[in-house]
PDB file of N, CA and C in Angstrom:
ATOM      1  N   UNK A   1      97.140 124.465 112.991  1.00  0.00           N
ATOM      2  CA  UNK A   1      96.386 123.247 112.825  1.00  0.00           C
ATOM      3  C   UNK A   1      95.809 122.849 114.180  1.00  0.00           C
ATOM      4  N   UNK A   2      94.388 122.228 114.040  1.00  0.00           N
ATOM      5  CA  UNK A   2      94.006 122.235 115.136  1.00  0.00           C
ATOM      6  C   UNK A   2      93.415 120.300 115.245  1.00  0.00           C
ATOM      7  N   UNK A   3      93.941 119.769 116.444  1.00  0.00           N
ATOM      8  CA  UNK A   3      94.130 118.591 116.683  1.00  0.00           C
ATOM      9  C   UNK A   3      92.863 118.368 117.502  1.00  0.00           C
ATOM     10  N   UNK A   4      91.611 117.552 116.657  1.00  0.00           N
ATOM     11  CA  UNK A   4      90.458 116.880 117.096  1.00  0.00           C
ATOM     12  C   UNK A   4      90.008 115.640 116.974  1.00  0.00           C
ATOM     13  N   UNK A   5      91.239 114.716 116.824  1.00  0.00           N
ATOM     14  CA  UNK A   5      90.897 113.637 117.732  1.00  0.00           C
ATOM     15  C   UNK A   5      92.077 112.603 117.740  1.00  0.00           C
ATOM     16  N   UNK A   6      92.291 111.943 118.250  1.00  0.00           N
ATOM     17  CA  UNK A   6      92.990 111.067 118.378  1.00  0.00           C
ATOM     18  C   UNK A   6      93.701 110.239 116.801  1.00  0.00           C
ATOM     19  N   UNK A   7      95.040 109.490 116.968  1.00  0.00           N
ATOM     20  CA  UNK A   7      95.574 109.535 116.031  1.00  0.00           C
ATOM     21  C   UNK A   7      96.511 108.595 116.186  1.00  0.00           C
ATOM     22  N   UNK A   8      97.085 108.062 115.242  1.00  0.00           N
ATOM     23  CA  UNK A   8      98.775 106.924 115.713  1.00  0.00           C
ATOM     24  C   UNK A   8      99.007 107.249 113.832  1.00  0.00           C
ATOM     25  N   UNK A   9     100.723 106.682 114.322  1.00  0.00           N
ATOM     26  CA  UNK A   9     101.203 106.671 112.727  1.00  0.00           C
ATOM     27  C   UNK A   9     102.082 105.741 113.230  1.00  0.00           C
ATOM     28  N   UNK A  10     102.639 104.988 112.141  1.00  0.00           N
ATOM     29  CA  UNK A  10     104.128 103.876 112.615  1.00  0.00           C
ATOM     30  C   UNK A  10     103.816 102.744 112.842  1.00  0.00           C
ATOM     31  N   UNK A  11     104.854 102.174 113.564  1.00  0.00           N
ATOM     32  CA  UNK A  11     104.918 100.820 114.256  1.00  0.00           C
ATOM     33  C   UNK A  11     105.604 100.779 115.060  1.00  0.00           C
ATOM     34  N   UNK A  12     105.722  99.118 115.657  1.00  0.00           N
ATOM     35  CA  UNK A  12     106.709  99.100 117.111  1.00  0.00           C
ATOM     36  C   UNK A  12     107.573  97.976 116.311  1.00  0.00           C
ATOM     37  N   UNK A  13     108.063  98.153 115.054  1.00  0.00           N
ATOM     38  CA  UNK A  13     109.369  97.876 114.600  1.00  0.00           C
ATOM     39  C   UNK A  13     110.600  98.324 114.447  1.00  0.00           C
ATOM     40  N   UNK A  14     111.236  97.411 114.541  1.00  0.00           N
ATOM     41  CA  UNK A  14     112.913  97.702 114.481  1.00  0.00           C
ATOM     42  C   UNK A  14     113.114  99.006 113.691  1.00  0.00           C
ATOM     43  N   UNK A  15     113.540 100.097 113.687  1.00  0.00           N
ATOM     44  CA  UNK A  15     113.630 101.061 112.917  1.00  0.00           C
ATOM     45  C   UNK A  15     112.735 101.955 112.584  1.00  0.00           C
ATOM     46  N   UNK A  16     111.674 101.874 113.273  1.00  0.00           N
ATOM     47  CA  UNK A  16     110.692 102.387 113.412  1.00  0.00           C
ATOM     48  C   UNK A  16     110.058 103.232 113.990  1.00  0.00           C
ATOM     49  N   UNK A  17     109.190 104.236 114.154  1.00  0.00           N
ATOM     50  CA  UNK A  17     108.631 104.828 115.478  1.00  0.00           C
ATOM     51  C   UNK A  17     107.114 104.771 115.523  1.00  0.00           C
ATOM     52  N   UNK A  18     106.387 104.768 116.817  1.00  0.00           N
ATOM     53  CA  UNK A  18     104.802 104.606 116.800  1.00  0.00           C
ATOM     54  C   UNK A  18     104.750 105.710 117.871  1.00  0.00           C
ATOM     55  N   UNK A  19     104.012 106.898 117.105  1.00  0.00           N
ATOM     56  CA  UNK A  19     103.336 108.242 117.716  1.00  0.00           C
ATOM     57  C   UNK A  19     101.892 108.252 117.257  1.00  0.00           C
ATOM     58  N   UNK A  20     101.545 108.817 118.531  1.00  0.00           N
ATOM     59  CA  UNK A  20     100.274 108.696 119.337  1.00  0.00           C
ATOM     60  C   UNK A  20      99.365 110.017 119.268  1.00  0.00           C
ATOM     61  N   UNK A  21      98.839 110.670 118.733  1.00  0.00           N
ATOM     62  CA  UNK A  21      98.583 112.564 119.134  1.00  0.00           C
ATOM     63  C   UNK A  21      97.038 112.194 119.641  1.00  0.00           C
ATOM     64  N   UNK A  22      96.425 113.047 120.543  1.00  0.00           N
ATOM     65  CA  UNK A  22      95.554 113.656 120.854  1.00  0.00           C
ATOM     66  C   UNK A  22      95.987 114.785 121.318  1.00  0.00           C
ATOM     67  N   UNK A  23      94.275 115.305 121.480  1.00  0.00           N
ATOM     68  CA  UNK A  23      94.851 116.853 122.390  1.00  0.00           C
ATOM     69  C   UNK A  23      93.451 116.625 123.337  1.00  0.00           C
ATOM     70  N   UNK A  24      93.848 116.445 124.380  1.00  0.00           N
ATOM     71  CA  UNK A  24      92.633 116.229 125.714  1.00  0.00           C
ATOM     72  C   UNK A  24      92.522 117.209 126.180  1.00  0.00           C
ATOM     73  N   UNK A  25      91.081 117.795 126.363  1.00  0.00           N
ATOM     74  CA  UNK A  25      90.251 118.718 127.215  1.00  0.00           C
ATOM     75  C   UNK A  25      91.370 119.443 128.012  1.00  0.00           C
ATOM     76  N   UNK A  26      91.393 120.894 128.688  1.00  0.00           N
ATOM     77  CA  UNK A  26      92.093 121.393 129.418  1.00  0.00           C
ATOM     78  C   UNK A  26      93.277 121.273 129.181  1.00  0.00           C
ATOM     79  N   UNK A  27      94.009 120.574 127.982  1.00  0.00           N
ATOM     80  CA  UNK A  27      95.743 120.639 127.997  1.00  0.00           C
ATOM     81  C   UNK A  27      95.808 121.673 127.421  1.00  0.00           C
ATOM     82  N   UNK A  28      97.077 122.462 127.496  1.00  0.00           N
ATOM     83  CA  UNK A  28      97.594 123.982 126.811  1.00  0.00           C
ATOM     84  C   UNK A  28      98.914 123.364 126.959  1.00  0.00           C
ATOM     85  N   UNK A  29      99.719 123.776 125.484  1.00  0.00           N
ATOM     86  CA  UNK A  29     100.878 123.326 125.123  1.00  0.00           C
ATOM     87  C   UNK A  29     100.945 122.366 124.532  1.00  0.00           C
ATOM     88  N   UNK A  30     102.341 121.738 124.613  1.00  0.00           N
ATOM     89  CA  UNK A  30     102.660 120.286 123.695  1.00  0.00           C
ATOM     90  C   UNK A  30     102.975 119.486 125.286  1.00  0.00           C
ATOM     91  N   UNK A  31     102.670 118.547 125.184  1.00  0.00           N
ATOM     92  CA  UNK A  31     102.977 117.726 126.302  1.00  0.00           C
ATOM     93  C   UNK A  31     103.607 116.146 125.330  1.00  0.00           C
ATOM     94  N   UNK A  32     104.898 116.039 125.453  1.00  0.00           N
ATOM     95  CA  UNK A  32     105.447 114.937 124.702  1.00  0.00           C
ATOM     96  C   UNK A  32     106.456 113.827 125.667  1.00  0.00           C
ATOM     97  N   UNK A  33     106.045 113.261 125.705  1.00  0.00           N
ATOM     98  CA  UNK A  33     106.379 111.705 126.376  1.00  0.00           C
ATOM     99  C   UNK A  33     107.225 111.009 125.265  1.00  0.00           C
ATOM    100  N   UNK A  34     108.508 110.846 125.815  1.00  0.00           N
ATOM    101  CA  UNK A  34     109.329 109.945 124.346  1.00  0.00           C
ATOM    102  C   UNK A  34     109.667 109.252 125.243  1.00  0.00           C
ATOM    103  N   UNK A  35     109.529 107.815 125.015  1.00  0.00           N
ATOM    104  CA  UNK A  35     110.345 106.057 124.647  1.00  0.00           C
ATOM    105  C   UNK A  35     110.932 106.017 123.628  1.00  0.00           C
ATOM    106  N   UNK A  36     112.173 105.630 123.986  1.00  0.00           N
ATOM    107  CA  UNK A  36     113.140 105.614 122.997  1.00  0.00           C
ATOM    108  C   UNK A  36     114.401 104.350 123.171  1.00  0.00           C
ATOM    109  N   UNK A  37     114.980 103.942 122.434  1.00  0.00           N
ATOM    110  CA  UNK A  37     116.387 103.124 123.020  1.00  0.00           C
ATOM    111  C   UNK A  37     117.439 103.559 122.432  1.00  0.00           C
ATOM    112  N   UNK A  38     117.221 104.743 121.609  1.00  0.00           N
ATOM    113  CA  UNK A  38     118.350 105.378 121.931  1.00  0.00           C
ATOM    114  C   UNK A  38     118.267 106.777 122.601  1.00  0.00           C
ATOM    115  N   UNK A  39     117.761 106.886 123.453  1.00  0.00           N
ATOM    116  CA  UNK A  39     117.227 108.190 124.166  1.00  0.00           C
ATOM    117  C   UNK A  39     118.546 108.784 124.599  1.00  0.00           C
ATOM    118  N   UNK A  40     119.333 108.452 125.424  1.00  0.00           N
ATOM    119  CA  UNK A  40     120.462 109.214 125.927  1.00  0.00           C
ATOM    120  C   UNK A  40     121.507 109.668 124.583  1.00  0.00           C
ATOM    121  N   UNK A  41     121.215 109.084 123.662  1.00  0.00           N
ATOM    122  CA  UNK A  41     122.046 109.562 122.967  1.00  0.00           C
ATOM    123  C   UNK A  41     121.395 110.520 122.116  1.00  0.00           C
ATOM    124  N   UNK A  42     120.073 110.284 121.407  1.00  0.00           N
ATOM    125  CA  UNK A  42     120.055 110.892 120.363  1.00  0.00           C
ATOM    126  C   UNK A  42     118.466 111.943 120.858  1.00  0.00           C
ATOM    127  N   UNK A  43     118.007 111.568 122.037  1.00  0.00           N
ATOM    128  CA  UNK A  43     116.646 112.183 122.921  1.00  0.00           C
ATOM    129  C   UNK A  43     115.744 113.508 122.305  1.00  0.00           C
ATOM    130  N   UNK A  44     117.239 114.489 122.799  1.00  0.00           N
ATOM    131  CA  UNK A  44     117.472 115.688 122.568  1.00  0.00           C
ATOM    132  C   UNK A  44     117.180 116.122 120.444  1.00  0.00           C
ATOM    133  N   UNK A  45     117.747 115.212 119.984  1.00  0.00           N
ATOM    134  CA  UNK A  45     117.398 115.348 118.952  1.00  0.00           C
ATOM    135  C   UNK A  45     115.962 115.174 118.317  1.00  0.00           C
ATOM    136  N   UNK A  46     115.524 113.805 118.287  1.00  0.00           N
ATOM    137  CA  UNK A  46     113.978 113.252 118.330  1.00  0.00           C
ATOM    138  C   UNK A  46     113.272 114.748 118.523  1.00  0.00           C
ATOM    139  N   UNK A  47     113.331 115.191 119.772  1.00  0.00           N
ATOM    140  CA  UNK A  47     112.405 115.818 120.499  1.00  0.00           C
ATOM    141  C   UNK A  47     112.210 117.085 119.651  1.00  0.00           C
ATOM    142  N   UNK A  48     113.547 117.961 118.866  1.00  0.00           N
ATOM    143  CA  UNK A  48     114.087 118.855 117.965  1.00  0.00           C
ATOM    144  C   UNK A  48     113.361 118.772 116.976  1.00  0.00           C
ATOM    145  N   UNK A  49     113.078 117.663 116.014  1.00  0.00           N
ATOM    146  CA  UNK A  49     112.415 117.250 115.174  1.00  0.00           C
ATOM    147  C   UNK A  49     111.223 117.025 115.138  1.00  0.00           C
ATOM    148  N   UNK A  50     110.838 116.762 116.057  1.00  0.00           N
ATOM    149  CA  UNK A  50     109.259 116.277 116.783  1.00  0.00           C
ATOM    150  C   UNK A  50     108.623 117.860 116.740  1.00  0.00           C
ATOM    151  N   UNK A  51     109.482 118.975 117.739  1.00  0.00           N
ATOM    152  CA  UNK A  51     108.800 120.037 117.681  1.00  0.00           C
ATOM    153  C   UNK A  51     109.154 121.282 116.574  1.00  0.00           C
ATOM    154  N   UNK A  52     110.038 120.621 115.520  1.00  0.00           N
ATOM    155  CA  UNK A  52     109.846 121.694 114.114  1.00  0.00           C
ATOM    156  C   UNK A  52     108.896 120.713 113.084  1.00  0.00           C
ATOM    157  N   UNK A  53     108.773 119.619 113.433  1.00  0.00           N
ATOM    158  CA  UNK A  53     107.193 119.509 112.634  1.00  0.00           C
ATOM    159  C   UNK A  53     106.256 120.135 112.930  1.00  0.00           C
ATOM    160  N   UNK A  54     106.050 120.216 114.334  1.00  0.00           N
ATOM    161  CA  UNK A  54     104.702 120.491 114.942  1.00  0.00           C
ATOM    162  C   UNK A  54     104.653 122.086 114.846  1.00  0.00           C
ATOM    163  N   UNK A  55     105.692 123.034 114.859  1.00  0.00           N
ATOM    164  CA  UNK A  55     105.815 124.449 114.409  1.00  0.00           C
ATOM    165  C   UNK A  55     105.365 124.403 112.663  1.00  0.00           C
ATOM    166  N   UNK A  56     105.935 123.683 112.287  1.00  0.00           N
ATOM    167  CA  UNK A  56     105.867 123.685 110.829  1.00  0.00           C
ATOM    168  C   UNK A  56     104.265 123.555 110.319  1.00  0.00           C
ATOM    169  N   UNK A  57     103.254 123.140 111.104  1.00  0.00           N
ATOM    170  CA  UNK A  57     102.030 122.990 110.821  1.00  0.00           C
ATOM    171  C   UNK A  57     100.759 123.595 111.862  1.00  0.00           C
ATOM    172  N   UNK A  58     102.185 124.632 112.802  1.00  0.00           N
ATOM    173  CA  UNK A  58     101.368 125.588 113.532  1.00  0.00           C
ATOM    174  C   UNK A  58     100.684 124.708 114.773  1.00  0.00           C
ATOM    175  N   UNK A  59     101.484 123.771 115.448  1.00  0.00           N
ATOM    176  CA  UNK A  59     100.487 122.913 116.325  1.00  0.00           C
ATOM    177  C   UNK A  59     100.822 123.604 117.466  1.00  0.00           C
ATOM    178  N   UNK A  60      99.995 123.968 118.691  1.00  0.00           N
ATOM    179  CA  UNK A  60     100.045 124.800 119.744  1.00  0.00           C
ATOM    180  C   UNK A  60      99.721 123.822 120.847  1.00  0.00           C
ATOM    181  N   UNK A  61      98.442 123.020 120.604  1.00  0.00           N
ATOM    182  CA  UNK A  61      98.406 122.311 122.037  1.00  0.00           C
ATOM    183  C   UNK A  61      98.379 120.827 121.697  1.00  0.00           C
ATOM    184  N   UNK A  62      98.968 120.402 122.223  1.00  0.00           N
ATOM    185  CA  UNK A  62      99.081 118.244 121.494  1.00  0.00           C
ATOM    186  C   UNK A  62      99.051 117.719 122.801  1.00  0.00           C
ATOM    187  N   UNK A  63      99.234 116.440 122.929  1.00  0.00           N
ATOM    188  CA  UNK A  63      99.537 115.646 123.816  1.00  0.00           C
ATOM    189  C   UNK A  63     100.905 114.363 123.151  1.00  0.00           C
ATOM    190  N   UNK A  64     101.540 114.240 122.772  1.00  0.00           N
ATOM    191  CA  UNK A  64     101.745 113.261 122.078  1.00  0.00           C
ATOM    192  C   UNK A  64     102.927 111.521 123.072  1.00  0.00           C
ATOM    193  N   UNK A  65     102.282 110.707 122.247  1.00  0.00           N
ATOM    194  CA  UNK A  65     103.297 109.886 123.232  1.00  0.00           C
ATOM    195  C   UNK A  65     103.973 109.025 121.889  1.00  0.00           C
ATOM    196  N   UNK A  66     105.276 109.133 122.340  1.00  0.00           N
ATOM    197  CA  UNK A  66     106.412 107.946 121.299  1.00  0.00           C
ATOM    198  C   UNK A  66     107.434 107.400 121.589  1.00  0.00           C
ATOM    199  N   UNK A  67     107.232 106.404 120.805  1.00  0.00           N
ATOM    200  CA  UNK A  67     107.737 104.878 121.201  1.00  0.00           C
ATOM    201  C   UNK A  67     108.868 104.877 120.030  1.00  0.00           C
ATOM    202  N   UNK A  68     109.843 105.515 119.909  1.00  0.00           N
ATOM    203  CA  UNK A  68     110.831 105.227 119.071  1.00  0.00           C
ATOM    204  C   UNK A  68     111.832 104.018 119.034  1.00  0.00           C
ATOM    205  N   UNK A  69     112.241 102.960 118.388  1.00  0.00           N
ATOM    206  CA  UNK A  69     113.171 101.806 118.535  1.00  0.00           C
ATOM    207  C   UNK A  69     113.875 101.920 117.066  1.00  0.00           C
ATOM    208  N   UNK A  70     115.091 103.496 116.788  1.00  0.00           N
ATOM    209  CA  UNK A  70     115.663 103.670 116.222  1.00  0.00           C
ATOM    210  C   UNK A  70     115.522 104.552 115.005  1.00  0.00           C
ATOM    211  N   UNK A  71     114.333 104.671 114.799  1.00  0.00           N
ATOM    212  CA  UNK A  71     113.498 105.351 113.728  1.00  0.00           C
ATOM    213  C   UNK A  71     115.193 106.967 113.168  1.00  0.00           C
ATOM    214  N   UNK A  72     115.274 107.053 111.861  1.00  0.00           N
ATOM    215  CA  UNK A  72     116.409 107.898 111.322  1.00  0.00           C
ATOM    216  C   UNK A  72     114.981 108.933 110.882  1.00  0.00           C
ATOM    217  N   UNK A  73     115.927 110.260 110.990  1.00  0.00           N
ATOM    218  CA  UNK A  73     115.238 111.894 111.050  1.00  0.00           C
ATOM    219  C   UNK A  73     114.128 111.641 109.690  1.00  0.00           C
ATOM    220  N   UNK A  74     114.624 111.433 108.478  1.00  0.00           N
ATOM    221  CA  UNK A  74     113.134 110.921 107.641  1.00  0.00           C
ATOM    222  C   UNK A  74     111.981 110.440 108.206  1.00  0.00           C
ATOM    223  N   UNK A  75     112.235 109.013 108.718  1.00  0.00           N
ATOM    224  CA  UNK A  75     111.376 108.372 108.949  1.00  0.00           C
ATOM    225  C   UNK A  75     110.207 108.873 110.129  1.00  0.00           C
ATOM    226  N   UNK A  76     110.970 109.384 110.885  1.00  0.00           N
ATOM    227  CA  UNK A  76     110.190 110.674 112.085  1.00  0.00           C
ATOM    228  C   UNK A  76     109.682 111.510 111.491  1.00  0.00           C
ATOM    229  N   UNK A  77     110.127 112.381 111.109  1.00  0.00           N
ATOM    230  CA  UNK A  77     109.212 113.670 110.346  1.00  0.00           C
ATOM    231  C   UNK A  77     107.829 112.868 109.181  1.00  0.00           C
ATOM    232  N   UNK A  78     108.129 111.809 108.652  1.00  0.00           N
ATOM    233  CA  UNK A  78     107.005 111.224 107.863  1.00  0.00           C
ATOM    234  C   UNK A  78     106.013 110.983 108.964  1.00  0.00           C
ATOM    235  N   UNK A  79     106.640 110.314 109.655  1.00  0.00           N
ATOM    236  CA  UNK A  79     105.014 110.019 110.858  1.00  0.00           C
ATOM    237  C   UNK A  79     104.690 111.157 111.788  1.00  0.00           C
ATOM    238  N   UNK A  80     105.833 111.772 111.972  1.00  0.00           N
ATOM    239  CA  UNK A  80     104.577 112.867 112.380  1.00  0.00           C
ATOM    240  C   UNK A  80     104.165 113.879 111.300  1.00  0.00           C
ATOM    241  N   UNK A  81     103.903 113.742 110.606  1.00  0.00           N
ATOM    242  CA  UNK A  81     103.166 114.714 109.388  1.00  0.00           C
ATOM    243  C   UNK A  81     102.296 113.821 109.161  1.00  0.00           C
ATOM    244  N   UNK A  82     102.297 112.239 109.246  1.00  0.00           N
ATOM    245  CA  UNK A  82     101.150 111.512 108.905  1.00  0.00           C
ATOM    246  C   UNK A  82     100.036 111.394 110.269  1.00  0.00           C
ATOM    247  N   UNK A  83     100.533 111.485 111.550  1.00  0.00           N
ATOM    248  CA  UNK A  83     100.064 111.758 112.555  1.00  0.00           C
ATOM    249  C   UNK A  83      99.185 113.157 112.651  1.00  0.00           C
ATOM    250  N   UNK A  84      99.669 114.019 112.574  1.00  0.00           N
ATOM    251  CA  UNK A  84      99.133 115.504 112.534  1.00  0.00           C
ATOM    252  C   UNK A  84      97.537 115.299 111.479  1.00  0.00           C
ATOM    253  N   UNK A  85      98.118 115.032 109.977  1.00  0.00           N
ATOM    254  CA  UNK A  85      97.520 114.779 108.807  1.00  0.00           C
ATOM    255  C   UNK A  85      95.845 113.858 109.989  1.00  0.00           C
ATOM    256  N   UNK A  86      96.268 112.792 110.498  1.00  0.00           N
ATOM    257  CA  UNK A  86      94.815 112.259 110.681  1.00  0.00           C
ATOM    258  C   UNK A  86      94.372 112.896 111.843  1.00  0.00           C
ATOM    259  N   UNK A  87      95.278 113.389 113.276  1.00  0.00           N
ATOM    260  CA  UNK A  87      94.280 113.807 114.326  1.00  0.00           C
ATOM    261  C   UNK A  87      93.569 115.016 113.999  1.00  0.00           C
ATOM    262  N   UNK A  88      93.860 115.725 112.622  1.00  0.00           N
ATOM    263  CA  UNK A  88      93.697 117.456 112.255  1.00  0.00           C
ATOM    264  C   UNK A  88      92.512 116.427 111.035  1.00  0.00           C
ATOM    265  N   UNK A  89      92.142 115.447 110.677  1.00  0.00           N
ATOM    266  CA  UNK A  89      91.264 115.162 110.261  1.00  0.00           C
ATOM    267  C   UNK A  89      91.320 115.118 108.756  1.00  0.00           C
ATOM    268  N   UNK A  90      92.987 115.803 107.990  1.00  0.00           N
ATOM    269  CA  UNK A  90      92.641 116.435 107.269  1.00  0.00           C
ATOM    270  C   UNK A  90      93.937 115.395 105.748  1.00  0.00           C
ATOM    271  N   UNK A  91      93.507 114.435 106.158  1.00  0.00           N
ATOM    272  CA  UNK A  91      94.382 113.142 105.534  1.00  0.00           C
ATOM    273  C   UNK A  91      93.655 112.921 104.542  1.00  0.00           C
ATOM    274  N   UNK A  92      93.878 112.812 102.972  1.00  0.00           N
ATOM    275  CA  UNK A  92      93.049 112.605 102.217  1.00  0.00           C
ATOM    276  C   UNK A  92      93.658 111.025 101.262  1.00  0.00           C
ATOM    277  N   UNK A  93      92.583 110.510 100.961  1.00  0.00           N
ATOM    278  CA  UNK A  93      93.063 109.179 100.288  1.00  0.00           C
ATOM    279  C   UNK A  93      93.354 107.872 101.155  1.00  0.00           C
ATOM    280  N   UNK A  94      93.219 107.873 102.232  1.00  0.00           N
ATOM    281  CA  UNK A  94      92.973 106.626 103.942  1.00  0.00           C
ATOM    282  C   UNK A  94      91.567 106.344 104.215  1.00  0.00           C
ATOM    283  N   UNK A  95      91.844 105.651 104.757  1.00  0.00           N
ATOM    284  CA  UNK A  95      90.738 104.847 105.705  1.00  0.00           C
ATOM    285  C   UNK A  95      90.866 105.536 107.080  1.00  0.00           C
ATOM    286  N   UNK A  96      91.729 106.536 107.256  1.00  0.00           N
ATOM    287  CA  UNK A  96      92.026 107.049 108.934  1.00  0.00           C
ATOM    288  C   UNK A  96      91.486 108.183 108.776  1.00  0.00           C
TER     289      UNK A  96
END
């Protein structure tokens, strides 16, 4: 899947997560920036999940930035599949 343009899914609610994708000029790879409050504990995980979505839909170069404040492994994998879904353009039935 190929990521052409910019994108958000989520919120900055309690239980929630708000991810960000582009893929800017000259990046190669995934470049992922996580905010989190539970980062030391659960970081390592997020990040696990974050990048078997992004395998799962073949993503090679991203940029992504997220703002997690508790968000459980469902609720992550929904936004980033809804994330992917609009920066790949390819979201059907939205306004995004």
């Amino acid at each position: 899947m190929k990521i052409i343009k910019k994108a958000q899914a989520g919120s900055f609610e309690s239980s929630d997560i708000l991810i960000l994708a582009e893929n800017p000029e000259g990046v190669k790879g995934r470049v992922i920036q996580l905010n989190s409050i539970v980062e030391k504990q659960y970081g390592n995980m997020i990040l696990k999940i974050v990048n078997n979505v992004l395998d799962k839909f073949e993503v090679a170069d991203i940029h992504l930035v997220i703002h997690d404040k508790g968000a459980l492994t469902p609720v992550i994998k929904a936004r980033m599949e809804t994330v992917l879904l609009r920066a790949s353009n390819n979201q059907k039935g939205t306004m995004y």
